[in-house]
N, C-alpha and C. Protein backbone atom coordinates (compact mmCIF):
# COMPACT_ATOMS: atom_id res chain seq x y z
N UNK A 1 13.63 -10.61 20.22
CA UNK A 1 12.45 -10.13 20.90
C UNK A 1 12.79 -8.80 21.57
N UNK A 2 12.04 -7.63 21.42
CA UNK A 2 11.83 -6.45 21.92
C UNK A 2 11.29 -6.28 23.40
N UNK A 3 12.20 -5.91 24.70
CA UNK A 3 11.75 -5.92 25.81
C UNK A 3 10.90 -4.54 26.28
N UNK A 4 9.94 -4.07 26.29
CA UNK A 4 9.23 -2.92 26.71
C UNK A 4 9.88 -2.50 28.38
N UNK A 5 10.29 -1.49 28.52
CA UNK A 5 10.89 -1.38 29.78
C UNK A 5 9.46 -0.82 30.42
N UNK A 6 9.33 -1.27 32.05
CA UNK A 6 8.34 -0.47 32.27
C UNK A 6 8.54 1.29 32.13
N UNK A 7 7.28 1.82 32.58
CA UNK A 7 7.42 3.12 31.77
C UNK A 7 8.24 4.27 33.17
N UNK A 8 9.21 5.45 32.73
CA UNK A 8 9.71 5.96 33.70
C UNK A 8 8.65 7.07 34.11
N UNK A 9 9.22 7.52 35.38
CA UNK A 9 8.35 8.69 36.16
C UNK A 9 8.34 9.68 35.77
N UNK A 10 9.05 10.70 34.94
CA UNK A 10 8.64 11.30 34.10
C UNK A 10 8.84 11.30 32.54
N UNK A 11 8.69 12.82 32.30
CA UNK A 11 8.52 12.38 30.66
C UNK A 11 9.72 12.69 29.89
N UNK A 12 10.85 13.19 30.18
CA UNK A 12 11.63 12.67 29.62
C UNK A 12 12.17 11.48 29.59
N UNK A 13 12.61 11.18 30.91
CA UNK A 13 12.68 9.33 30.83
C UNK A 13 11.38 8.93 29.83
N UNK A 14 10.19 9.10 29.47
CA UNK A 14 9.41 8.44 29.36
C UNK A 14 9.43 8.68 27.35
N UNK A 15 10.52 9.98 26.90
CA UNK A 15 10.18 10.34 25.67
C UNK A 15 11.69 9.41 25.41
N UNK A 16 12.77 9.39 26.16
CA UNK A 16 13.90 8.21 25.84
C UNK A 16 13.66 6.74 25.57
N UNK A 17 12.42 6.87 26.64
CA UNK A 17 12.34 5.34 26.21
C UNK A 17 11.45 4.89 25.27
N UNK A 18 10.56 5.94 24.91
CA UNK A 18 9.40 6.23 23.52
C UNK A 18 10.93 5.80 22.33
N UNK A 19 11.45 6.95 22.44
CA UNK A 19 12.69 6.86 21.42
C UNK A 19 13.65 5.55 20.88
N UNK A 20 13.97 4.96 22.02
CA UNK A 20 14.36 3.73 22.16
C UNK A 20 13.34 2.77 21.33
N UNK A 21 12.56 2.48 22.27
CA UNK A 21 11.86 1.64 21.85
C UNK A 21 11.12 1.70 20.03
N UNK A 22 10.68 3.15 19.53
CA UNK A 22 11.02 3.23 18.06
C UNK A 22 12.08 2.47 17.39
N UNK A 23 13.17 3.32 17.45
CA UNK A 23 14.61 2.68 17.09
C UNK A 23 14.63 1.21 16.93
N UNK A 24 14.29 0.33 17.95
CA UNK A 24 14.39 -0.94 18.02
C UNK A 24 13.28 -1.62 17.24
N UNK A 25 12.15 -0.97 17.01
CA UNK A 25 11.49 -1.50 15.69
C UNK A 25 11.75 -1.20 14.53
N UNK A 26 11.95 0.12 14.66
CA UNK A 26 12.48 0.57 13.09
C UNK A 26 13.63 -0.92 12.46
N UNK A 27 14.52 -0.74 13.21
CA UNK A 27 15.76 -1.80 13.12
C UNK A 27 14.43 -3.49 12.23
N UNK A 28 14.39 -3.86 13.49
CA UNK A 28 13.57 -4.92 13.20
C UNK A 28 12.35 -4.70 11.87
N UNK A 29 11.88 -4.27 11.34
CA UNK A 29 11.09 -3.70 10.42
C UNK A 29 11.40 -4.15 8.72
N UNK A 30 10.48 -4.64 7.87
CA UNK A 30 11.11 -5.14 6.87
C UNK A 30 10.87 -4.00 6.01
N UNK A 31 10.08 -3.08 6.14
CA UNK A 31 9.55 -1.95 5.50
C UNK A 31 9.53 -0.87 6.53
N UNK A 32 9.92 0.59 5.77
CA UNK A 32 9.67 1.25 6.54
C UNK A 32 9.00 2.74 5.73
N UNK A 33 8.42 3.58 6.34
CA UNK A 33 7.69 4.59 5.60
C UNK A 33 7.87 5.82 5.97
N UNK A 34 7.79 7.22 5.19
CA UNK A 34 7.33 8.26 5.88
C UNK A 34 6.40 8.83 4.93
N UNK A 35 5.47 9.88 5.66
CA UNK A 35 5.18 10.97 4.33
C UNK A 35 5.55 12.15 4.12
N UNK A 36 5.75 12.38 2.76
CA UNK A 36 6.70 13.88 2.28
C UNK A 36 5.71 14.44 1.89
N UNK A 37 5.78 15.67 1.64
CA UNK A 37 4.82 17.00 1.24
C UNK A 37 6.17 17.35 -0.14
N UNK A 38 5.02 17.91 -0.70
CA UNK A 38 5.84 18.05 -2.06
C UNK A 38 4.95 18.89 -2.87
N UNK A 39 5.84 19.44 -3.82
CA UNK A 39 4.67 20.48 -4.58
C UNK A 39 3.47 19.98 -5.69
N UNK A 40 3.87 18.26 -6.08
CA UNK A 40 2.09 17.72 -6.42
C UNK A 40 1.61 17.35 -5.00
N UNK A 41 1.59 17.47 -4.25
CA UNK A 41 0.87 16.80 -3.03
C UNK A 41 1.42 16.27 -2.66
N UNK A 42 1.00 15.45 -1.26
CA UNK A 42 1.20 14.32 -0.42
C UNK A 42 1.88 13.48 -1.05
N UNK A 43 3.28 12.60 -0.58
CA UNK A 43 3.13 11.59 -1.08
C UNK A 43 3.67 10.50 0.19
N UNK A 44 4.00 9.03 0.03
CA UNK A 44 3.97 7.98 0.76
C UNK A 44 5.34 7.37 0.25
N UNK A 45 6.51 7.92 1.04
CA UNK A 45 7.54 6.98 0.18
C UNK A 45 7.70 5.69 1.77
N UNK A 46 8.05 4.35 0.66
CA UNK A 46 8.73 3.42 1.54
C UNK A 46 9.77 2.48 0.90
N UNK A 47 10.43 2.08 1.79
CA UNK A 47 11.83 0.91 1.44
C UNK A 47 11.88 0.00 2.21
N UNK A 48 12.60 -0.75 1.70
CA UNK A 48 12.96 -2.50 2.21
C UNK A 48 14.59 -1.80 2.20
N UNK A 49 15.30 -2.77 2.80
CA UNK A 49 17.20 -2.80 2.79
C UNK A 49 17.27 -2.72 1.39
N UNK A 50 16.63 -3.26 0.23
CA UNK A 50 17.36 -3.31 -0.53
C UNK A 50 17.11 -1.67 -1.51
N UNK A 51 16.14 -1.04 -0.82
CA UNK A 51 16.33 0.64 -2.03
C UNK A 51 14.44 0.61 -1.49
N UNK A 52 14.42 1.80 -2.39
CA UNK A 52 12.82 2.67 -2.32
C UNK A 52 11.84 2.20 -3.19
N UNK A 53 11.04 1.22 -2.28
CA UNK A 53 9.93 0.11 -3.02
C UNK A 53 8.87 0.33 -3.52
N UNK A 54 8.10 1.72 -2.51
CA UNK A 54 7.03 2.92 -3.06
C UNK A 54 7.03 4.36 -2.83
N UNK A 55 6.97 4.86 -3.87
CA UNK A 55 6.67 6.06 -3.41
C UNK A 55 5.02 6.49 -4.28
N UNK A 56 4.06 6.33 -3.65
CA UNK A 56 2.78 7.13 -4.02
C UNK A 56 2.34 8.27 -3.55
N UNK A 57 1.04 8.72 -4.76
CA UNK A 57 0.29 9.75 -4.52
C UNK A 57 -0.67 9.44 -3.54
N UNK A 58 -0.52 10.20 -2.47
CA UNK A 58 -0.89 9.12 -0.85
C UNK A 58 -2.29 9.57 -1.70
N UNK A 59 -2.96 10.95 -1.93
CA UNK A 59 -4.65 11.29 -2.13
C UNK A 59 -4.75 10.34 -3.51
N UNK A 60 -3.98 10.05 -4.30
CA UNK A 60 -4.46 9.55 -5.61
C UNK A 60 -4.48 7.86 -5.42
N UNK A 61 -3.74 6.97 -4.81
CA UNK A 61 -3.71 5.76 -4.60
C UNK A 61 -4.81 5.15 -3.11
N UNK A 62 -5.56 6.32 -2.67
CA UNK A 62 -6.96 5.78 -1.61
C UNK A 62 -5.99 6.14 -0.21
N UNK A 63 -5.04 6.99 -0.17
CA UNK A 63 -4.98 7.36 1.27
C UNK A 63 -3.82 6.33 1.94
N UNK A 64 -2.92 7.10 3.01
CA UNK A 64 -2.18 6.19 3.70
C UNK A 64 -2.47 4.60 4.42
N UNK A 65 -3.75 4.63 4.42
CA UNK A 65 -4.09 3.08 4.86
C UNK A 65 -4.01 2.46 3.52
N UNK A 66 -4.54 2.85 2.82
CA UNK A 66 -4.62 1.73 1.46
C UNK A 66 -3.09 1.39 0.94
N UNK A 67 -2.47 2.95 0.46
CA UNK A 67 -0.53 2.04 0.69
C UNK A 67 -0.45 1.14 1.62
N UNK A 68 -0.30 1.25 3.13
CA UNK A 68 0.28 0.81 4.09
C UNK A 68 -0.30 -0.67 3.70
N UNK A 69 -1.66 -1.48 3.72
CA UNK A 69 -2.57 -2.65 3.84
C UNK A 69 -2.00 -3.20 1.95
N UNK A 70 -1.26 -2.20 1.19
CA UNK A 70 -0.77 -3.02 0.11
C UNK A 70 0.49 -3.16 0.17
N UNK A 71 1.29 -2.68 1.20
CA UNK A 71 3.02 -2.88 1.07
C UNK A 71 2.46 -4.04 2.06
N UNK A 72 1.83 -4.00 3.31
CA UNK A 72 1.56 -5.38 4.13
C UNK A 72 1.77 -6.56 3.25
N UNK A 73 0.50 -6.49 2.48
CA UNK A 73 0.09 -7.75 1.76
C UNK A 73 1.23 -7.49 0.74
N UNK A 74 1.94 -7.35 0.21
CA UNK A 74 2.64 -7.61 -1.18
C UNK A 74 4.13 -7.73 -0.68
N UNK A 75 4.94 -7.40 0.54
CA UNK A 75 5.86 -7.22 0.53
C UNK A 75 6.55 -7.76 2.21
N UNK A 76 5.44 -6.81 3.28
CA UNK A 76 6.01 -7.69 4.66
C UNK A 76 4.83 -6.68 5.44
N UNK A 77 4.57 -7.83 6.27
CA UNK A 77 3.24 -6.82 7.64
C UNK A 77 4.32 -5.71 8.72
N UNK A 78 5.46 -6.14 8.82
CA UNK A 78 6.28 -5.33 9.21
C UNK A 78 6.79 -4.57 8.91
N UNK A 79 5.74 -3.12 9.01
CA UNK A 79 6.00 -2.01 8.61
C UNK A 79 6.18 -1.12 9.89
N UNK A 80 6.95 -0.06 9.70
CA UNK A 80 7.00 0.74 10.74
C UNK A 80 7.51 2.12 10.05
N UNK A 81 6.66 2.91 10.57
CA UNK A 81 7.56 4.97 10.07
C UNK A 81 8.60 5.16 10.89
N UNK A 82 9.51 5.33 9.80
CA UNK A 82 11.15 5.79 9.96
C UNK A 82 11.27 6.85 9.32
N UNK A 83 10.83 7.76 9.65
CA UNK A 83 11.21 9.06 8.32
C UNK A 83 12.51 9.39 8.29
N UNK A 84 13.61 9.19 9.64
CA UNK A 84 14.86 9.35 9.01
C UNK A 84 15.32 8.50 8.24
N UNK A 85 15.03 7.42 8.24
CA UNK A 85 15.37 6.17 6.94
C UNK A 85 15.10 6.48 5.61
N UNK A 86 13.98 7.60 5.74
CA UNK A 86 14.08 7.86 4.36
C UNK A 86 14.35 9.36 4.30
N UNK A 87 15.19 9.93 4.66
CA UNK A 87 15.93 11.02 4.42
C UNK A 87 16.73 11.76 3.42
N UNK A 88 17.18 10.31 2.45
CA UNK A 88 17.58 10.71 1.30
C UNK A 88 16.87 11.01 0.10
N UNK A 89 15.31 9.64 0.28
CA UNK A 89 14.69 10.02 -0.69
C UNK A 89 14.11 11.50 -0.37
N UNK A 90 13.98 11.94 0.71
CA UNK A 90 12.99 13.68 0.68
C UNK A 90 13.84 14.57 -0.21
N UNK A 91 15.41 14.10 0.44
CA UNK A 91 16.69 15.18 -0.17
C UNK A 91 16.76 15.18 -1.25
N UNK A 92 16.54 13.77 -2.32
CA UNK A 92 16.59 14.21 -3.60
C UNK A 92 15.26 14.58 -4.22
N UNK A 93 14.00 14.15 -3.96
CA UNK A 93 12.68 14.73 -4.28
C UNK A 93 12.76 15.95 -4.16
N UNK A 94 13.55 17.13 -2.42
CA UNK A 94 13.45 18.46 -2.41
C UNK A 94 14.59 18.79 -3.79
N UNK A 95 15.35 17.91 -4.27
CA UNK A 95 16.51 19.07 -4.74
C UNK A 95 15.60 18.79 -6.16
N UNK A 96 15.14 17.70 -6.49
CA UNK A 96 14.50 17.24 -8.20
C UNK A 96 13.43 18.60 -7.89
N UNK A 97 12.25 19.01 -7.16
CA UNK A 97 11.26 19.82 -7.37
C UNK A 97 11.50 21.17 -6.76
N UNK A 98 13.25 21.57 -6.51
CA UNK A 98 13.73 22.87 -6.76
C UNK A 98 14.35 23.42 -7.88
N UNK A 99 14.75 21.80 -8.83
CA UNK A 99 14.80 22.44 -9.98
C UNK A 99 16.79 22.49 -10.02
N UNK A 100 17.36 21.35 -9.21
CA UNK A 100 18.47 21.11 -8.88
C UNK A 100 18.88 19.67 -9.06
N UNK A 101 18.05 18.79 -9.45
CA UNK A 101 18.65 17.36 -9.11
C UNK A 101 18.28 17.08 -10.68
N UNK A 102 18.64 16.29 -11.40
CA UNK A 102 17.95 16.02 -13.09
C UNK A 102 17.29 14.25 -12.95
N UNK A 103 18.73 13.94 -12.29
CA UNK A 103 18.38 11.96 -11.76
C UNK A 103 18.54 12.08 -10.61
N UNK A 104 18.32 10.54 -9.90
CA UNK A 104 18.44 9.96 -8.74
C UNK A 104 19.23 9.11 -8.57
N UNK A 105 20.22 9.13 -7.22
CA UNK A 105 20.65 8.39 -7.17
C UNK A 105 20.56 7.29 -6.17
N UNK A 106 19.43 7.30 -5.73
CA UNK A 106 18.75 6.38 -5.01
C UNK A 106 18.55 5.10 -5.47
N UNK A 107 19.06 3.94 -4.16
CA UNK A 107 19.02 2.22 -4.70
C UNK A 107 17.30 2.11 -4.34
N UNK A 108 17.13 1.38 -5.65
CA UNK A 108 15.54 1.51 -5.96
C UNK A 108 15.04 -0.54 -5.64
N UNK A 109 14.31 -0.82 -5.09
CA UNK A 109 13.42 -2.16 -4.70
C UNK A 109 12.41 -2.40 -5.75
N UNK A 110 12.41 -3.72 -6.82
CA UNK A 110 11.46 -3.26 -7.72
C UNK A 110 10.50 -4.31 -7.50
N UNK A 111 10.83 -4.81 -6.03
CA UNK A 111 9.78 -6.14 -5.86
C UNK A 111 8.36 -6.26 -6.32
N UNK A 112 7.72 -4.70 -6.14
CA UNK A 112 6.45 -5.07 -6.74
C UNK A 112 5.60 -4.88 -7.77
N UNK A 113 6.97 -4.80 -8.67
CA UNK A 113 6.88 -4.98 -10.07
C UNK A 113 6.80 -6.65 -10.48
N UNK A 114 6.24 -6.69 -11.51
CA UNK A 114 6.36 -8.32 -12.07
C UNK A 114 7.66 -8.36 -13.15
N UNK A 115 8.17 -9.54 -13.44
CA UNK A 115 9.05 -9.47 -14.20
C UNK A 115 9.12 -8.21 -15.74
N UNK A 116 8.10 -8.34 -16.44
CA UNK A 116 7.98 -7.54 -17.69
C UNK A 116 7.57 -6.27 -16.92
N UNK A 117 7.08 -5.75 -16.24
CA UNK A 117 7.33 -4.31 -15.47
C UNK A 117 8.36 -3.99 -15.05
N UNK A 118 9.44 -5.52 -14.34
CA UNK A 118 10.69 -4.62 -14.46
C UNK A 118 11.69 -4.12 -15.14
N UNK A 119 11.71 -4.93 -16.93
CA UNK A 119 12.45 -4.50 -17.99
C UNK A 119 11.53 -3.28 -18.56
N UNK A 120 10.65 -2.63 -18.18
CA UNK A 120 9.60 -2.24 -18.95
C UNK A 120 10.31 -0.87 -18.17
N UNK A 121 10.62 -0.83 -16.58
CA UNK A 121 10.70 -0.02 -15.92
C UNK A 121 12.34 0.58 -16.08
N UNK A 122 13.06 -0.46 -15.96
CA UNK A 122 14.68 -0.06 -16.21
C UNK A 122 14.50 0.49 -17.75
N UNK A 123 14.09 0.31 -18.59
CA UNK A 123 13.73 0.62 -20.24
C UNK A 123 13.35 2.32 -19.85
N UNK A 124 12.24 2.76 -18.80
CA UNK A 124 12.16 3.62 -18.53
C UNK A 124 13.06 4.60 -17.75
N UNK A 125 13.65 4.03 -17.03
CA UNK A 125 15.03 4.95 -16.64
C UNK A 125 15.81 5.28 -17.39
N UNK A 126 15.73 4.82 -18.54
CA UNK A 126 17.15 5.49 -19.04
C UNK A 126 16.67 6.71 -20.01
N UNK A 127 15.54 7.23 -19.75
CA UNK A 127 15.04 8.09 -20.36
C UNK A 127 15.34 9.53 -19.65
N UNK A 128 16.28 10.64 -20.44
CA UNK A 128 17.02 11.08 -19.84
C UNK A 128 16.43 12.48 -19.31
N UNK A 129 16.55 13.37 -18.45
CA UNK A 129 15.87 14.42 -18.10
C UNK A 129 15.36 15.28 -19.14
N UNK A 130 14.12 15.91 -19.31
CA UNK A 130 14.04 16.84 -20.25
C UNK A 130 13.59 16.26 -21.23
N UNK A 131 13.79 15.21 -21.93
CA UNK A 131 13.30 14.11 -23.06
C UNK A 131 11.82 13.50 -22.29
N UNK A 132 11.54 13.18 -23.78
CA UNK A 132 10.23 12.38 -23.52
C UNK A 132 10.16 10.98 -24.67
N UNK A 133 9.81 9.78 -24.40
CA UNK A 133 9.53 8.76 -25.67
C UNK A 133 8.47 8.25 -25.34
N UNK A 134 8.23 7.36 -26.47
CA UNK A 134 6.43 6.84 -26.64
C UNK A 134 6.44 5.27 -26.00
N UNK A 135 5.29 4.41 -25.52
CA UNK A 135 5.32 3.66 -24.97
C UNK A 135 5.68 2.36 -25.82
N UNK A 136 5.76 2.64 -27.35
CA UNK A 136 6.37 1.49 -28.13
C UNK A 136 7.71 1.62 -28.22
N UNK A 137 8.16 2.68 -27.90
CA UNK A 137 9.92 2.83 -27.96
C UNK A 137 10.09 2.42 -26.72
N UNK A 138 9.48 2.43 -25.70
CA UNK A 138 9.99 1.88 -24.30
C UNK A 138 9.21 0.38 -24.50
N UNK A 139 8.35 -0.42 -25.10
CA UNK A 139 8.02 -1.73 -25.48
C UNK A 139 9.43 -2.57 -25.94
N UNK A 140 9.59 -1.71 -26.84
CA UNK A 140 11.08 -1.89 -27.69
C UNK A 140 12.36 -2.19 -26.81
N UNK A 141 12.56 -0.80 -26.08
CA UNK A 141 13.42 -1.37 -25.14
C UNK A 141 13.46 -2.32 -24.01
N UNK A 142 12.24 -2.53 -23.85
CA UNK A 142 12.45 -3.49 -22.48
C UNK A 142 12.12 -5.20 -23.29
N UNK A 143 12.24 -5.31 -25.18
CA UNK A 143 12.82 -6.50 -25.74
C UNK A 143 11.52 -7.10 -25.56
N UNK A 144 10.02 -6.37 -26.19
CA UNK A 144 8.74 -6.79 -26.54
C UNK A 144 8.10 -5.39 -27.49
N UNK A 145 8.60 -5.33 -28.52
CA UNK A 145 8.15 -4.11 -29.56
C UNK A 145 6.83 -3.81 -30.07
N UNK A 146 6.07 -5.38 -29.84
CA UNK A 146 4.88 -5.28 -30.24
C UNK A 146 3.76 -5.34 -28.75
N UNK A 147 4.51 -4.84 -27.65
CA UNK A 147 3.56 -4.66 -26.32
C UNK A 147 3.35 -3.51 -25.73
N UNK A 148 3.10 -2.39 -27.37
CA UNK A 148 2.60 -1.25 -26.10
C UNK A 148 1.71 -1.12 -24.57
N UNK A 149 0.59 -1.74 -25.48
CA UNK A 149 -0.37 -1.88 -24.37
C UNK A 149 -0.04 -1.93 -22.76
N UNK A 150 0.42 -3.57 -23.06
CA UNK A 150 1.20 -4.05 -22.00
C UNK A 150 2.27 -3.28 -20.81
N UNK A 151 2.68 -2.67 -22.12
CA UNK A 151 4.23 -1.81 -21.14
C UNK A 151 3.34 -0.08 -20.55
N UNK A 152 2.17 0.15 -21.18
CA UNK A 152 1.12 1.57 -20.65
C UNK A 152 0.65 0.88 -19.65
N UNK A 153 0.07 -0.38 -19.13
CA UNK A 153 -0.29 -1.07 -17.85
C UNK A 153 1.12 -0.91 -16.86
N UNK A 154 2.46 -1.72 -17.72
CA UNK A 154 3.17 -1.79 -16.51
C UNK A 154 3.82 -0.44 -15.93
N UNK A 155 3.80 0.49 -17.03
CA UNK A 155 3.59 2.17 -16.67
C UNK A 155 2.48 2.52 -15.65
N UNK A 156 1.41 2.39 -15.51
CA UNK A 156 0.48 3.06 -15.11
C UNK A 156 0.95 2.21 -13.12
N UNK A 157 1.45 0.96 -13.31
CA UNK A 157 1.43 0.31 -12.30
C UNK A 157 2.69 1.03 -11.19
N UNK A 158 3.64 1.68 -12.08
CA UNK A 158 4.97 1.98 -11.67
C UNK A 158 5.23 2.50 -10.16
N UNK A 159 5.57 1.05 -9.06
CA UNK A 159 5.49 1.65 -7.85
C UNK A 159 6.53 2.82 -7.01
N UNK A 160 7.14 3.24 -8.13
CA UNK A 160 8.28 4.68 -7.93
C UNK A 160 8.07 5.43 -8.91
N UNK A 161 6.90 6.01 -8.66
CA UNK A 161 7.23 7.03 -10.01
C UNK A 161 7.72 8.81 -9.61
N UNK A 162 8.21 9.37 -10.04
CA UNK A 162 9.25 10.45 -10.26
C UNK A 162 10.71 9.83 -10.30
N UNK A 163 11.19 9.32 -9.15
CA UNK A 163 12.47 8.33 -9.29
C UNK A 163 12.51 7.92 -10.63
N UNK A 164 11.55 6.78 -10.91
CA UNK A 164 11.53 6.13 -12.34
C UNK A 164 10.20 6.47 -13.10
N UNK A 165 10.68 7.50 -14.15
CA UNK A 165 9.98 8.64 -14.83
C UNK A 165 9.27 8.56 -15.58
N UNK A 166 8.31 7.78 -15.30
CA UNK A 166 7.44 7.13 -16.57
C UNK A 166 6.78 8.25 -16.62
N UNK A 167 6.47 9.29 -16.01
CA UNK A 167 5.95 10.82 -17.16
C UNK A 167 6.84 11.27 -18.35
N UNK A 168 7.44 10.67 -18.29
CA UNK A 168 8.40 10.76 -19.95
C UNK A 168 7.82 10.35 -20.47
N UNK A 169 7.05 9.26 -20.60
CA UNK A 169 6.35 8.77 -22.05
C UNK A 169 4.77 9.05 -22.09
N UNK A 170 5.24 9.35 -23.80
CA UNK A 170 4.07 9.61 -24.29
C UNK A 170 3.19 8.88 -25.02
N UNK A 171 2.28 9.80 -25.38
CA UNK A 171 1.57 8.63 -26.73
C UNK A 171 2.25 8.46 -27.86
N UNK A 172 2.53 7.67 -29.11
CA UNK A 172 3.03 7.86 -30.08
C UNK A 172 2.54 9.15 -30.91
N UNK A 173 3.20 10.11 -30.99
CA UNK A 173 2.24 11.17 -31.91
C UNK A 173 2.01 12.22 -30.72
N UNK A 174 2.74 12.23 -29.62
CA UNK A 174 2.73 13.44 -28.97
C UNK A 174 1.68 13.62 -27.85
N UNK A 175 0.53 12.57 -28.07
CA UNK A 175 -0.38 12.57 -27.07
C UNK A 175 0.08 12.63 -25.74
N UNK A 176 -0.01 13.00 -24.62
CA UNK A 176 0.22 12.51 -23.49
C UNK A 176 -0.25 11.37 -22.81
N UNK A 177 -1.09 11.15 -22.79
CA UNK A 177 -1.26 9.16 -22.40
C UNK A 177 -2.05 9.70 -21.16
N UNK A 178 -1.76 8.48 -19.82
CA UNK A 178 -2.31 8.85 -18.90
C UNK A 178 -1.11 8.70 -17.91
N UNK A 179 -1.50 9.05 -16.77
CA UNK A 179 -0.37 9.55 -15.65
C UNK A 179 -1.14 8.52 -14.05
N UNK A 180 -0.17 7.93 -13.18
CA UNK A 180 -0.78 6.81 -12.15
C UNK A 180 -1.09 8.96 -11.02
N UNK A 181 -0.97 9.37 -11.38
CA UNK A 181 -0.99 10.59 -10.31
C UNK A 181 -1.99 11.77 -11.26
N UNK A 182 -2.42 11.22 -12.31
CA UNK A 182 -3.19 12.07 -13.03
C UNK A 182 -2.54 13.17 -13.56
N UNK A 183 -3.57 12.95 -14.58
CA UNK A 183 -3.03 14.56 -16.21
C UNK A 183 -2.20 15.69 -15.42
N UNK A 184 -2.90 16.57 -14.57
CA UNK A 184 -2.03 17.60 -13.93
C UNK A 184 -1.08 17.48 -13.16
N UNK A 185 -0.75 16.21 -13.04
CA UNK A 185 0.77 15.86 -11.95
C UNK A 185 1.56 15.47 -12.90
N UNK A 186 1.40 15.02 -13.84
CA UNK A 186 2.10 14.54 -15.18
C UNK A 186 2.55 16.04 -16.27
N UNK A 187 1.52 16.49 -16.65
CA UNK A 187 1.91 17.85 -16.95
C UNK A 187 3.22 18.93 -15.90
N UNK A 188 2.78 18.72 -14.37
CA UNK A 188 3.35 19.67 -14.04
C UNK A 188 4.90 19.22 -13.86
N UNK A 189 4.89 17.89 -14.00
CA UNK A 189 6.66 17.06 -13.69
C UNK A 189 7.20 17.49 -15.60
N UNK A 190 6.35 16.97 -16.66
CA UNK A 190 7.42 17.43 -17.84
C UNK A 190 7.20 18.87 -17.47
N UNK A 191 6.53 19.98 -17.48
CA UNK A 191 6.77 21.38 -17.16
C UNK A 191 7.97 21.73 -16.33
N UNK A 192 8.38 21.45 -15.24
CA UNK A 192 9.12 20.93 -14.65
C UNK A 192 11.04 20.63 -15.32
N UNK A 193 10.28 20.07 -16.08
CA UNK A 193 11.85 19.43 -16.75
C UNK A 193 11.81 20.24 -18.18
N UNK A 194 11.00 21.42 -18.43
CA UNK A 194 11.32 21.87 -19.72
C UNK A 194 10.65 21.20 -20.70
N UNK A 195 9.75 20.11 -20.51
CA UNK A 195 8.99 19.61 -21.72
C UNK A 195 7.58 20.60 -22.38
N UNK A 196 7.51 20.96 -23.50
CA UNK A 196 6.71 21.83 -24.12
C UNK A 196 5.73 20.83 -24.62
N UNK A 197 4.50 21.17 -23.99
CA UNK A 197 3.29 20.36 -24.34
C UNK A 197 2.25 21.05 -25.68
């Protein structure tokens, strides 16, 4: 249990114990969040202890309440913003969209993936910078060849995407497909990595 000290007489005492008292939820917290600015927009990254559980398009997924009220319900009501907790993911997002990082080496949470989203999704990591494959070669790899469909849902669902790069895949035949951050955020990440559309 978290003791609230009463509050001090002024405001530095009063921004130490603001500080404090953060800290001590952050700690306690099963989730934690910040938001990054980035060159597609806004986005919403968060983690559990075990790695980075979401990162969304805060304007494309209905806005920071709608993440926040779906990591609640799907994962833990104990959420709290730690943006230094997530310090690494900004560091490798800034170095990936300067055109310096190729992978991540960030421990990734795939809780709110379902089982076949998460072979569907590791199938998708290993898709290497700069490359692109089609959603039956990633069906294939995640050991269901005849589930495109299936594996373009558990794509479209992908609650880390840049980390895990499902703008690599395409349509069979070069199409581009669709993107959970839309056509021009998808375009501008293979542009990005040298992919010629």
């Amino acid at each position: 249990m978290t003791v609230i000290p009463p509050p001090p007489s002024d405001d530095a005492g009063l921004a130490r114990a603001t500080k404090r008292f953060l800290g001590a939820a952050a700690a306690e917290a099963d989730v934690v969040y910040a938001e990054l600015d980035s060159p597609v927009g806004p986005l919403v990254a968060a983690a559990t202890t075990l790695g980075l559980a979401r990162l969304a398009y805060r304007d494309h997924n209905g806005g920071l309440d709608v993440v926040l009220d779906t990591l609640a319900a799907r994962l833990s009501p104990r959420i709290v913003e730690a943006p230094r907790r997530l310090d690494a993911v900004r560091r490798e997002l800034d170095e990936y969209f300067a055109g310096a990082r190729r992978s991540f080496g960030l421990p990734i949470d795939l809780a709110l993936a379902g089982p076949f989203g998460r072979e569907v999704l590791r199938a998708c990591a290993q898709i290497p910078f700069g490359a692109t494959s089609s959603y039956q070669a990633v069906a294939a790899a995640a050991g269901r060849p005849r589930a495109s469909r299936a594996t373009g849902n558990a794509l479209g669902a992908n609650p880390v995407p840049i980390v895990v790069p499902c703008h690599r895949v395409l349509r069979t035949g070069g199409g581009i497909g669709g993107y959970t951050g839309g056509l021009g955020i998808k375009e501008h990440l293979l542009g990005l990595e040298g992919v010629a559309l």
